[in-house]
PDB file of N, CA and C in Angstrom:
ATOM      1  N   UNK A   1      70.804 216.681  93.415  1.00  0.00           N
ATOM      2  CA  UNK A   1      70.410 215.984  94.625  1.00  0.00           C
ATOM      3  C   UNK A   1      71.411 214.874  94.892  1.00  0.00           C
ATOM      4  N   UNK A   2      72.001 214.579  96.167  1.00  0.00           N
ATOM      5  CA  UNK A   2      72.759 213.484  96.529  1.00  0.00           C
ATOM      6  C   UNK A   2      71.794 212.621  97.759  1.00  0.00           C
ATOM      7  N   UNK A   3      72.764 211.653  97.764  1.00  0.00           N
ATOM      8  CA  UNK A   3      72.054 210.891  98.502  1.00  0.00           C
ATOM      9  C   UNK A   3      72.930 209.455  99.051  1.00  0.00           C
ATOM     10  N   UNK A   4      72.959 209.646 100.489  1.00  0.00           N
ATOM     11  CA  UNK A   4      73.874 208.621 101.144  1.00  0.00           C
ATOM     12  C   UNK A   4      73.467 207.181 101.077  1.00  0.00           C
ATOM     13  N   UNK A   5      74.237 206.414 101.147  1.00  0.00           N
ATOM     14  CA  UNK A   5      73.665 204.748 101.112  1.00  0.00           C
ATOM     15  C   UNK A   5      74.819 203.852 101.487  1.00  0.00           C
ATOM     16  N   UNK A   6      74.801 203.359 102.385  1.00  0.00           N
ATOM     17  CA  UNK A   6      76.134 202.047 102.892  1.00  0.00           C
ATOM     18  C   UNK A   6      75.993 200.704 102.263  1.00  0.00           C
ATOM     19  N   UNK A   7      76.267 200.145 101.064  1.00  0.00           N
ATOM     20  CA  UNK A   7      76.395 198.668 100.564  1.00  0.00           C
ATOM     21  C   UNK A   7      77.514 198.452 100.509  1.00  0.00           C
ATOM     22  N   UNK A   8      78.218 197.268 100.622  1.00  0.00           N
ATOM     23  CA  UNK A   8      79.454 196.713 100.420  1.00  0.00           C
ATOM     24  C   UNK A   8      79.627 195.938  99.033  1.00  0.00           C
ATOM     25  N   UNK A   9      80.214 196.369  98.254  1.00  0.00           N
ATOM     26  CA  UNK A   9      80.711 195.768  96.775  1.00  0.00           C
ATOM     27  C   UNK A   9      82.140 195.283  97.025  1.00  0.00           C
ATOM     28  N   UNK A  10      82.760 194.927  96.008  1.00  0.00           N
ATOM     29  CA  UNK A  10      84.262 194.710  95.987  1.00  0.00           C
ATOM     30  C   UNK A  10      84.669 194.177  94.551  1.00  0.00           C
ATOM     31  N   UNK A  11      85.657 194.317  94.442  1.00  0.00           N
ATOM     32  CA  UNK A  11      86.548 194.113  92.770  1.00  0.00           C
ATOM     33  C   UNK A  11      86.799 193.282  92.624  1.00  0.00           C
ATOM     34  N   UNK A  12      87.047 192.538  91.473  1.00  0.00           N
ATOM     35  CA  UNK A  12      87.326 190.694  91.175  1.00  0.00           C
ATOM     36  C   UNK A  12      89.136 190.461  91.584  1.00  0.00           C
ATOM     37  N   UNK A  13      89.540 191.593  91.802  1.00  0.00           N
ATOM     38  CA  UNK A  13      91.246 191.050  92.083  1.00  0.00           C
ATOM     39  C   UNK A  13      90.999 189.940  93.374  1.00  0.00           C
ATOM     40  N   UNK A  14      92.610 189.468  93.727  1.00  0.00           N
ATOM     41  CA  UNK A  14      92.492 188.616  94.899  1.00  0.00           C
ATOM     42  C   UNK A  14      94.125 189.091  95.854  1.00  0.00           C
ATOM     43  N   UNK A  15      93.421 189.818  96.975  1.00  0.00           N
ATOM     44  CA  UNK A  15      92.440 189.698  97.240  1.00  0.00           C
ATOM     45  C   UNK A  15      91.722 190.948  97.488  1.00  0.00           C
ATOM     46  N   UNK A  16      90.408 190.995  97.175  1.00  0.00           N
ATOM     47  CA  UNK A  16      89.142 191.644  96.308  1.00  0.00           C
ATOM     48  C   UNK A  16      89.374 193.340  97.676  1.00  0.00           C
ATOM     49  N   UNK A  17      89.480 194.690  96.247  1.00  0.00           N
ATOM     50  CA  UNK A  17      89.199 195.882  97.305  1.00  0.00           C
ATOM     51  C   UNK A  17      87.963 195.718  97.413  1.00  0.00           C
ATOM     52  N   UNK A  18      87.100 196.645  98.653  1.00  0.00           N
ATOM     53  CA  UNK A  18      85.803 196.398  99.139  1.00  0.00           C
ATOM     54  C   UNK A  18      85.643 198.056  99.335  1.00  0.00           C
ATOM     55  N   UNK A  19      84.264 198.372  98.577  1.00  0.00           N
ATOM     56  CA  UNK A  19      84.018 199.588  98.098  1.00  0.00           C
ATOM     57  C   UNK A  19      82.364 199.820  98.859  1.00  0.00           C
ATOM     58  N   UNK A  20      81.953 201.065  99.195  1.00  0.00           N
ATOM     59  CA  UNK A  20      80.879 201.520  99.443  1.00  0.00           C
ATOM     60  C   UNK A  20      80.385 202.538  98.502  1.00  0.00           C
ATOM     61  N   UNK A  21      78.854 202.914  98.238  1.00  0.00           N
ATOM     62  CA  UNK A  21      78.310 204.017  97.815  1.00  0.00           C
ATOM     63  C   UNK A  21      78.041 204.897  98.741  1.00  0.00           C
ATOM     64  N   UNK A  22      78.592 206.150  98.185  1.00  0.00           N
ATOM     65  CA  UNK A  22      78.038 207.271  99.047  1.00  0.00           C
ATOM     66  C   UNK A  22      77.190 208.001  98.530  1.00  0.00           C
ATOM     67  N   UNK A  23      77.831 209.068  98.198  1.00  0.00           N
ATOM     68  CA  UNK A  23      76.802 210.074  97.706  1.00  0.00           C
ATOM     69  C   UNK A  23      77.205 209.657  95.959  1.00  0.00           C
ATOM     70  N   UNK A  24      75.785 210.292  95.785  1.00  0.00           N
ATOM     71  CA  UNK A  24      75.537 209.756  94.507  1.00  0.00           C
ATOM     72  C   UNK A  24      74.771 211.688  93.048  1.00  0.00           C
ATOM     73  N   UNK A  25      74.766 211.642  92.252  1.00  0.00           N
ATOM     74  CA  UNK A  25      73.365 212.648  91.746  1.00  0.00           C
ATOM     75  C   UNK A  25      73.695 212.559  90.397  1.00  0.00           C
ATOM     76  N   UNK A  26      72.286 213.487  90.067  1.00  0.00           N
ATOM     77  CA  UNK A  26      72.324 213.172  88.533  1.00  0.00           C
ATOM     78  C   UNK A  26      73.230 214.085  87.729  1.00  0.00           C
ATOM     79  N   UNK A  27      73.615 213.939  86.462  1.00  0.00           N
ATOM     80  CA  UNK A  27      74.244 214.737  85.923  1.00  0.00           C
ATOM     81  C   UNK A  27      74.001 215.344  84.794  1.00  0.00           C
ATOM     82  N   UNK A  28      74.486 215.868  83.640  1.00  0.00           N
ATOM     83  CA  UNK A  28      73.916 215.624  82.538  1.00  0.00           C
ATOM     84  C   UNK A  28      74.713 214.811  81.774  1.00  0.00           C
ATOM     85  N   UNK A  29      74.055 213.788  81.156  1.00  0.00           N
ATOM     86  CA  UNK A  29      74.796 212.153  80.399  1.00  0.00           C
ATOM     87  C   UNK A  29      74.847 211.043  81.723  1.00  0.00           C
ATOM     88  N   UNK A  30      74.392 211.457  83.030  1.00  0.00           N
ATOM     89  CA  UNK A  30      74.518 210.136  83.793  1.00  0.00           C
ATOM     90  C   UNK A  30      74.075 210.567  84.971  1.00  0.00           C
ATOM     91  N   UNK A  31      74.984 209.127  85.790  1.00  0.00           N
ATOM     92  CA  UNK A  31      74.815 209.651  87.135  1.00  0.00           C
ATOM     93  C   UNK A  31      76.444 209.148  87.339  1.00  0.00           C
ATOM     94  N   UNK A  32      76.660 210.798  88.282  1.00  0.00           N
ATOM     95  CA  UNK A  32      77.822 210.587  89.204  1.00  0.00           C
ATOM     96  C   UNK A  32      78.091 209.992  90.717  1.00  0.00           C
ATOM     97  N   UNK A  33      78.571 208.982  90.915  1.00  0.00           N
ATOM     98  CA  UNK A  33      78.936 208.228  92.128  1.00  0.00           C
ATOM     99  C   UNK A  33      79.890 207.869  92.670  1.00  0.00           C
ATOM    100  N   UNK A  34      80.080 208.389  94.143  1.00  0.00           N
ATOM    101  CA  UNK A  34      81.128 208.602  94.992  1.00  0.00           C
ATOM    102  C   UNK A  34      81.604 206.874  95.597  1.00  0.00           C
ATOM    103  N   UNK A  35      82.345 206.109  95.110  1.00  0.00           N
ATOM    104  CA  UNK A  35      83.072 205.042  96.184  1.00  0.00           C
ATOM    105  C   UNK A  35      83.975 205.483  96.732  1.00  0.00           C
ATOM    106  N   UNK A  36      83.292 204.638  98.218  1.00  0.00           N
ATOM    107  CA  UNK A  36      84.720 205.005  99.343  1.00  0.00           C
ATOM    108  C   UNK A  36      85.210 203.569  99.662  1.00  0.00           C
ATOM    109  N   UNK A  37      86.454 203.672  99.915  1.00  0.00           N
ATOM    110  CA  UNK A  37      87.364 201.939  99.836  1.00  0.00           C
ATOM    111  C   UNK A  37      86.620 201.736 101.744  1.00  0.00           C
ATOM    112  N   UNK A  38      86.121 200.750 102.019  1.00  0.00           N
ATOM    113  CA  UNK A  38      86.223 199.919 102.789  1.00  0.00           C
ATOM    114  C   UNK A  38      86.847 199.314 103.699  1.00  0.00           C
ATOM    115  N   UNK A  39      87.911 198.634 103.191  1.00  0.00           N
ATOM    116  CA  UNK A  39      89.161 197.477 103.971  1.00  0.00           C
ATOM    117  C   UNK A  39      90.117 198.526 104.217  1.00  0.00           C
ATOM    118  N   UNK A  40      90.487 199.626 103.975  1.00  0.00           N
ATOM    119  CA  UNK A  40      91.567 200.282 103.971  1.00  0.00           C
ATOM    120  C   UNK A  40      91.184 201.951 103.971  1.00  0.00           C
ATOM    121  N   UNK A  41      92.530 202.690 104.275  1.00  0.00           N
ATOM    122  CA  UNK A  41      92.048 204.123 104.249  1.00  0.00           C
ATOM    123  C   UNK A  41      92.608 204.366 102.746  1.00  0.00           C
ATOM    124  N   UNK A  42      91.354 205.433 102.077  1.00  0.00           N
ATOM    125  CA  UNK A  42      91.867 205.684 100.524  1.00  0.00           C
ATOM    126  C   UNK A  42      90.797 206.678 100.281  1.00  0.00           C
ATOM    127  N   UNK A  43      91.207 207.713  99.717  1.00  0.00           N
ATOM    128  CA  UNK A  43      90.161 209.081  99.038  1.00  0.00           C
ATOM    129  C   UNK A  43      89.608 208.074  98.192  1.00  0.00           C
ATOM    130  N   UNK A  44      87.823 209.026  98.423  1.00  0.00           N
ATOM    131  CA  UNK A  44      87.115 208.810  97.374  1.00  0.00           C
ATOM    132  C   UNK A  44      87.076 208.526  96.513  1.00  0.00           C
ATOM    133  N   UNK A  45      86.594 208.571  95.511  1.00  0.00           N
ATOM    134  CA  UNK A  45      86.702 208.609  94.324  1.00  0.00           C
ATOM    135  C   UNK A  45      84.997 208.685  93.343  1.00  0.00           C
ATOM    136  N   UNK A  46      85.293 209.537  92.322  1.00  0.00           N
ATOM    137  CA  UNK A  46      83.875 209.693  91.989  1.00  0.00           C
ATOM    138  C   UNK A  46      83.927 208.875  90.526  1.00  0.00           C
ATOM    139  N   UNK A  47      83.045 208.186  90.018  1.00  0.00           N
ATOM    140  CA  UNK A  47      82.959 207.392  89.171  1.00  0.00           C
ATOM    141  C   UNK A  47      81.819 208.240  88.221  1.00  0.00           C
ATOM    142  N   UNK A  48      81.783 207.763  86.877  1.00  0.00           N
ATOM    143  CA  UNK A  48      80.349 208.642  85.732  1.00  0.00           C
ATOM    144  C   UNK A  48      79.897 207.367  85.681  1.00  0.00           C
ATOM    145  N   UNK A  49      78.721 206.767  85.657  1.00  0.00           N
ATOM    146  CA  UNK A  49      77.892 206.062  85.102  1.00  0.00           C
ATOM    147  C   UNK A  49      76.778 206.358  84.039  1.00  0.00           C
ATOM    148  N   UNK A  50      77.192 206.407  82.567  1.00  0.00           N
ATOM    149  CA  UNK A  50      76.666 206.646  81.618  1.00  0.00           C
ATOM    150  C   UNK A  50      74.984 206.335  81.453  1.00  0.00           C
ATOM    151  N   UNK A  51      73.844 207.492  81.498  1.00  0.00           N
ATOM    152  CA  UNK A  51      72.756 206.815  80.676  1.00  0.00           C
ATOM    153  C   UNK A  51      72.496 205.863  80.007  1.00  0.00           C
ATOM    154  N   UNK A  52      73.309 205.545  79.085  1.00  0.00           N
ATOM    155  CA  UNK A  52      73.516 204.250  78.197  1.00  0.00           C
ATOM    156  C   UNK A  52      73.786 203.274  79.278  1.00  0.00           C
ATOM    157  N   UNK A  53      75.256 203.210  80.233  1.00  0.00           N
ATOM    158  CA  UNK A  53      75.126 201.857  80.736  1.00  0.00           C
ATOM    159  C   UNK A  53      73.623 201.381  81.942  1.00  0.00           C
ATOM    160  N   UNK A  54      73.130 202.385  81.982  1.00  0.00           N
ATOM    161  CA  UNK A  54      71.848 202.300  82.631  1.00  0.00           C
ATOM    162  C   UNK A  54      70.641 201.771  82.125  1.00  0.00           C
ATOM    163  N   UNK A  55      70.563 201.714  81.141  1.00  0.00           N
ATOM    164  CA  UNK A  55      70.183 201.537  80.031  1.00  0.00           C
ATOM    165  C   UNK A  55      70.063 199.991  79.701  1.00  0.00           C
ATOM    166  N   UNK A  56      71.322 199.392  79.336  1.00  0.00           N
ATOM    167  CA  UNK A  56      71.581 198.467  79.011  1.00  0.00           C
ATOM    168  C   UNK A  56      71.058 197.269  79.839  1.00  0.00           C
ATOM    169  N   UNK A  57      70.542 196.445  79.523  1.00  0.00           N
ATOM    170  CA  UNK A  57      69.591 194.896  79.643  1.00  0.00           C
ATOM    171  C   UNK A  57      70.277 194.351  80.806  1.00  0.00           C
ATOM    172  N   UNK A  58      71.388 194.533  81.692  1.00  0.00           N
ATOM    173  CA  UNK A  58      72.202 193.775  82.465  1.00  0.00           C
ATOM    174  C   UNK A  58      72.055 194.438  83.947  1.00  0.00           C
ATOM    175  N   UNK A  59      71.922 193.830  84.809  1.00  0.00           N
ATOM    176  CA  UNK A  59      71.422 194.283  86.211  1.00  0.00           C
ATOM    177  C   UNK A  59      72.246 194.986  86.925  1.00  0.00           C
ATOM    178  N   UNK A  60      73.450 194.987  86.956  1.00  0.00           N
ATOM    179  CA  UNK A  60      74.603 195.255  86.960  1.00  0.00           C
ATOM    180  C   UNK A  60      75.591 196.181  86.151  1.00  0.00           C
ATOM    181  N   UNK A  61      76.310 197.207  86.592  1.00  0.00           N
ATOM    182  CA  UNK A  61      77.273 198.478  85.820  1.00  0.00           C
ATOM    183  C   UNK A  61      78.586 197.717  86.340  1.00  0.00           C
ATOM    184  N   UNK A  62      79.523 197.901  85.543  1.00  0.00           N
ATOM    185  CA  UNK A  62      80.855 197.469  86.034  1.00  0.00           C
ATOM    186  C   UNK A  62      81.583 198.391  85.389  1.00  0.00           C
ATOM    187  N   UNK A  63      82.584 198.715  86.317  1.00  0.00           N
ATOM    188  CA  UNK A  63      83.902 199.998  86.539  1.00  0.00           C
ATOM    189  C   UNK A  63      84.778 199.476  87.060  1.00  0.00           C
ATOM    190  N   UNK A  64      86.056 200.087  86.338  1.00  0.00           N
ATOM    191  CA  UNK A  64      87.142 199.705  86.696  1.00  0.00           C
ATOM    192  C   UNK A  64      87.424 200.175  88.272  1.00  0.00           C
ATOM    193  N   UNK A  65      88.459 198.785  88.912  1.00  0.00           N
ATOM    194  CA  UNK A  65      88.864 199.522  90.440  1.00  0.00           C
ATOM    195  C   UNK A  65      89.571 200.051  90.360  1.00  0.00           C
ATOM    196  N   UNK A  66      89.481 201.632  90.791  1.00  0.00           N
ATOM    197  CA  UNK A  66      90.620 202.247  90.836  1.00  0.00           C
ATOM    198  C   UNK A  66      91.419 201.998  91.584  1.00  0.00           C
ATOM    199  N   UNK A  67      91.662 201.194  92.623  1.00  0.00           N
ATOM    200  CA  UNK A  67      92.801 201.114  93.221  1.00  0.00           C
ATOM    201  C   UNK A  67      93.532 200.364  92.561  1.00  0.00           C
ATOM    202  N   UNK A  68      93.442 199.304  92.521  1.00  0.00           N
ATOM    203  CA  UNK A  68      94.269 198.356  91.285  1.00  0.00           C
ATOM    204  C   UNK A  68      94.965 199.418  90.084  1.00  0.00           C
ATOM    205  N   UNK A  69      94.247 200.047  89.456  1.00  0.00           N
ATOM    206  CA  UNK A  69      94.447 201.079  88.633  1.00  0.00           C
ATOM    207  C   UNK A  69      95.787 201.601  89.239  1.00  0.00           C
ATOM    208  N   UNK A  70      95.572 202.436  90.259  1.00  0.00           N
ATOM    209  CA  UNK A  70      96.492 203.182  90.898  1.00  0.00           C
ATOM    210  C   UNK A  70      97.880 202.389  91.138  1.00  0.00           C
ATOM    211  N   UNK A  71      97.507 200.654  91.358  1.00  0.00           N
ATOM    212  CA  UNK A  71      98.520 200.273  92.134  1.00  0.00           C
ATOM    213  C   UNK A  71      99.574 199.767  90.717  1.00  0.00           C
ATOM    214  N   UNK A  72      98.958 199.679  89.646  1.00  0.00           N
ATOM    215  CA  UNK A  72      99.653 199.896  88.262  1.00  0.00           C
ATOM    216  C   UNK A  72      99.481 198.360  88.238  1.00  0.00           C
ATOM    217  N   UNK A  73      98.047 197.485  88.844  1.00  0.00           N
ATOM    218  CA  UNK A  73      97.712 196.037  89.142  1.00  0.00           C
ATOM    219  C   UNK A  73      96.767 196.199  87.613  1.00  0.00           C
ATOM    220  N   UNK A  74      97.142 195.039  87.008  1.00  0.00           N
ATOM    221  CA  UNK A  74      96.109 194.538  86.398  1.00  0.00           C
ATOM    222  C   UNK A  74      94.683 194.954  86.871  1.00  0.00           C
ATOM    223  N   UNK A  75      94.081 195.520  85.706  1.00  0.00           N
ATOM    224  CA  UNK A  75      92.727 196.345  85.830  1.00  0.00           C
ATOM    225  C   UNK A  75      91.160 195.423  86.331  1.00  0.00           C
ATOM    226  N   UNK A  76      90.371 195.703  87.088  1.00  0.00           N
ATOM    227  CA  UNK A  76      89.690 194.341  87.315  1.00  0.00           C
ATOM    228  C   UNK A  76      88.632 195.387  87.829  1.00  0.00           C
ATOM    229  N   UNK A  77      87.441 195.029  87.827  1.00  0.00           N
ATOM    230  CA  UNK A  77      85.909 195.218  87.983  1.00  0.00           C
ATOM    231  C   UNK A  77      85.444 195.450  89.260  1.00  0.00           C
ATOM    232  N   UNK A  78      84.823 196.503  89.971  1.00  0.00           N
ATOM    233  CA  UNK A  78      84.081 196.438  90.646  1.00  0.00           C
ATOM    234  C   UNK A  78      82.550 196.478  89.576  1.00  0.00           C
ATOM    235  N   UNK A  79      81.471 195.608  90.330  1.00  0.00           N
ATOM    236  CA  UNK A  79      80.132 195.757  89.782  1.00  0.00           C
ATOM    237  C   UNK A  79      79.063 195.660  90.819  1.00  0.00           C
ATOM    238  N   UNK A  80      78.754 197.346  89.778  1.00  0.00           N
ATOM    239  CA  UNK A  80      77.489 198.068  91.218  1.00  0.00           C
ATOM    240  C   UNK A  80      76.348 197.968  90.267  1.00  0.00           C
ATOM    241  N   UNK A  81      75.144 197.344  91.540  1.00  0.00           N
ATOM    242  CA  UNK A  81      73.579 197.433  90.852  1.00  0.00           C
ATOM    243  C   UNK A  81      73.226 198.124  90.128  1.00  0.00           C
ATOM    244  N   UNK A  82      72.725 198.441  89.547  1.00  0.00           N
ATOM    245  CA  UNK A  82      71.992 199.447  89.216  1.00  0.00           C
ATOM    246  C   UNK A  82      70.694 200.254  89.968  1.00  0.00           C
ATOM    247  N   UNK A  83      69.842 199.096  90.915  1.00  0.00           N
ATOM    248  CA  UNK A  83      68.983 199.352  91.375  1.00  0.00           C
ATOM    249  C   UNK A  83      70.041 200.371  92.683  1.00  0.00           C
ATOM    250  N   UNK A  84      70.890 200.184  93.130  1.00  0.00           N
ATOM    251  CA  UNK A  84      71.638 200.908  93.964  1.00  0.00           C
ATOM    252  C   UNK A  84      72.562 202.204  93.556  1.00  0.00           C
ATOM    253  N   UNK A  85      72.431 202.449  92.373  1.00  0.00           N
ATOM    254  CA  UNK A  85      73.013 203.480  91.858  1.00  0.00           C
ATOM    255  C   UNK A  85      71.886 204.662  91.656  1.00  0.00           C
ATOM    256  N   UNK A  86      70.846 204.216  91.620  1.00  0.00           N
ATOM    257  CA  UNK A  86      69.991 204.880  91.201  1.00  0.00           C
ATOM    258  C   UNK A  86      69.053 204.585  92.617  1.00  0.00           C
ATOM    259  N   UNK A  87      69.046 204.302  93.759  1.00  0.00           N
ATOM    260  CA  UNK A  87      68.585 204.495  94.682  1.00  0.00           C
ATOM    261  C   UNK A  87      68.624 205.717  95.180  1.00  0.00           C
ATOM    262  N   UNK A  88      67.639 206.160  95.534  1.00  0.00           N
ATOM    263  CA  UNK A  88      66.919 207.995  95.838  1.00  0.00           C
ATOM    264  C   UNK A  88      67.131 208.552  95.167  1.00  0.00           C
ATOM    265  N   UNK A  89      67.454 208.638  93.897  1.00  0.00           N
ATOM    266  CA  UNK A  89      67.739 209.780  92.952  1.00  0.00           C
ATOM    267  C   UNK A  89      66.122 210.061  92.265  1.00  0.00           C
ATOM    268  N   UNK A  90      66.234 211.544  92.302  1.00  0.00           N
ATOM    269  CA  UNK A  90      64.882 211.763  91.176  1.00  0.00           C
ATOM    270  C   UNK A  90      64.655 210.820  90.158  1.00  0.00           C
ATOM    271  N   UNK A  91      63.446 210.723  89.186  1.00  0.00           N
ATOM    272  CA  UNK A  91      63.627 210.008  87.829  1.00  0.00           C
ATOM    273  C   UNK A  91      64.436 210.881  86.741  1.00  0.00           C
ATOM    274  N   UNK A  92      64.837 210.414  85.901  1.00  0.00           N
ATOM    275  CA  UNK A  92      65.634 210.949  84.805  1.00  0.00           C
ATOM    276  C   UNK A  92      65.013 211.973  83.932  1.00  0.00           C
TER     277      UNK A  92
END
């Protein structure tokens, strides 16, 4: 099952890429989730969000930005809810 959703996040670089959730579903070991860049034109990109980090006591999942990644920039954080990662998805 997927499931569309428009929030605006963004990465700790400066100055900060700005990322949306799209489609999202479950997998087996997680959930897979689609960011699309925001401020700029840039393919998708699908991210794993581990059971475990779902899991974990902190309200918040943090993943590396791939664009930074790409741009061979010092690696830096986007951090997505959890309550928004897991928005419309079946239960586990």
């Amino acid at each position: 099952m997927s499931t569309e959703v428009a929030a605006g996040y963004a990465c700790t670089a400066e100055p900060p890429h700005r990322f949306e959730i799209g489609e999202r579903s479950r997998v087996p070991g997680g959930i897979l989730v689609t960011l699309r860049r925001l401020d700029a034109r840039y393919p998708p990109r699908q991210v794993f969000v581990t059971n475990r980090e779902m899991k974990m006591g902190y309200e918040d999942v943090y993943k590396a930005c791939f664009v930074c990644v790409d741009q061979g920039r010092k690696e830096t954080a986007v951090a997505l809810p959890k309550a928004d990662i897991e928005a419309g998805l079946p239960p586990a």
